[in-house]
Protein backbone atom coordinates (compact mmCIF):
# COMPACT_ATOMS: atom_id res chain seq x y z
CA UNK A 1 8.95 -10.51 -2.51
CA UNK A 2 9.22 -8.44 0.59
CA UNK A 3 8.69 -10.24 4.17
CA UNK A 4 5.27 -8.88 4.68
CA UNK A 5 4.14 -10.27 1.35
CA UNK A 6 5.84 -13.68 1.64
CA UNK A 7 3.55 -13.59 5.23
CA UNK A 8 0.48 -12.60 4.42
CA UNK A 9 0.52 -14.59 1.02
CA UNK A 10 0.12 -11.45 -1.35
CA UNK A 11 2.21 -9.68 -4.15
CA UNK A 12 3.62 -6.37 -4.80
CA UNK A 13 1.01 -5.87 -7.76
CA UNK A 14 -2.14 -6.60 -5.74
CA UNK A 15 -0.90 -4.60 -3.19
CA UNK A 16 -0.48 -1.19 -5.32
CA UNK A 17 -3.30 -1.95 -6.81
CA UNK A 18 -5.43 -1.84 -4.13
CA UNK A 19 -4.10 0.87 -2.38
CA UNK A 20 -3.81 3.24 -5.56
CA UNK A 21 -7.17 2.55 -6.03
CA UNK A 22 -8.09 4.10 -2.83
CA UNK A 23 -5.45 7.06 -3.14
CA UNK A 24 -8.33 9.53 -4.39
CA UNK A 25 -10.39 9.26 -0.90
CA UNK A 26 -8.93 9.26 2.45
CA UNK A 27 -5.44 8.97 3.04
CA UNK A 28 -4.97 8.54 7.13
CA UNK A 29 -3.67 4.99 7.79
CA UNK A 30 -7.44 3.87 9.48
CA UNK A 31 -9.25 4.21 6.24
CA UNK A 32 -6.19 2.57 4.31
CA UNK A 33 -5.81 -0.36 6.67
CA UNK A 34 -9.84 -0.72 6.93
CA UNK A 35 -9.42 -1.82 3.19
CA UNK A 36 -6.66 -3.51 2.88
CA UNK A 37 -8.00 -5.63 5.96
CA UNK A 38 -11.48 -6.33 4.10
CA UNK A 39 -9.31 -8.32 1.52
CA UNK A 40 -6.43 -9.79 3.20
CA UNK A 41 -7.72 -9.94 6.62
CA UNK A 42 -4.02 -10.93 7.95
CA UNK A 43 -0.87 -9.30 9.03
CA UNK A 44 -1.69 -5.65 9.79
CA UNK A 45 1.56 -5.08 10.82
CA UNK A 46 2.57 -6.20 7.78
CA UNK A 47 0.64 -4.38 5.32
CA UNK A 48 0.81 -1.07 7.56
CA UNK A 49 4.33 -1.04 7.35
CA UNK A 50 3.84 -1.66 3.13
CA UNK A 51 1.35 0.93 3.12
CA UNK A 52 3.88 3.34 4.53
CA UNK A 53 6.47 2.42 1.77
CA UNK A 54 3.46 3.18 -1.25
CA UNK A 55 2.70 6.90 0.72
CA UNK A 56 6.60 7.34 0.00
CA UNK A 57 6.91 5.91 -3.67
CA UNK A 58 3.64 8.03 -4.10
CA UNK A 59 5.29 11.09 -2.28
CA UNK A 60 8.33 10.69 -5.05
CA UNK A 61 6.10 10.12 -7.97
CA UNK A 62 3.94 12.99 -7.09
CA UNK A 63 7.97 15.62 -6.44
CA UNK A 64 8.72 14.50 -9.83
CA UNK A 65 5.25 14.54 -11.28
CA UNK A 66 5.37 10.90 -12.42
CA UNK A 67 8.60 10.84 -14.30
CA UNK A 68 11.03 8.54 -12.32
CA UNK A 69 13.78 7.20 -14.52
């Protein structure tokens, strides 16, 4: 687990989860942090910094049209 999981008591899988589910509206960090505060209500920082690892994984995913080996 990652620091800002082990702090705000979350795992990697929730995480995605949540935020993938959200990839189809918005995308500005407000929006993405108003929802991931609604269920973890703890360690913006945290998750902000998380969120900006997912946009890159998703920036990756999206070059190589889903086929990362």
């Amino acid at each position: 687990m990652k620091k800002a999981e082990k702090n705000c008591g979350i795992d990697e899988v929730n995480v995605i989860e949540n935020y993938t589910a959200i990839l189809d509206g918005p995308l500005n960090d407000d929006d993405v942090l108003d929802e991931m505060k609604k269920k973890y209500k703890s360690n913006i920082a945290g998750l902000k910094k998380e969120i900006n690892d997912l946009k890159t994984t998703e920036k990756i995913m999206r070059t190589y049209n889903g086929r990362l080996k």
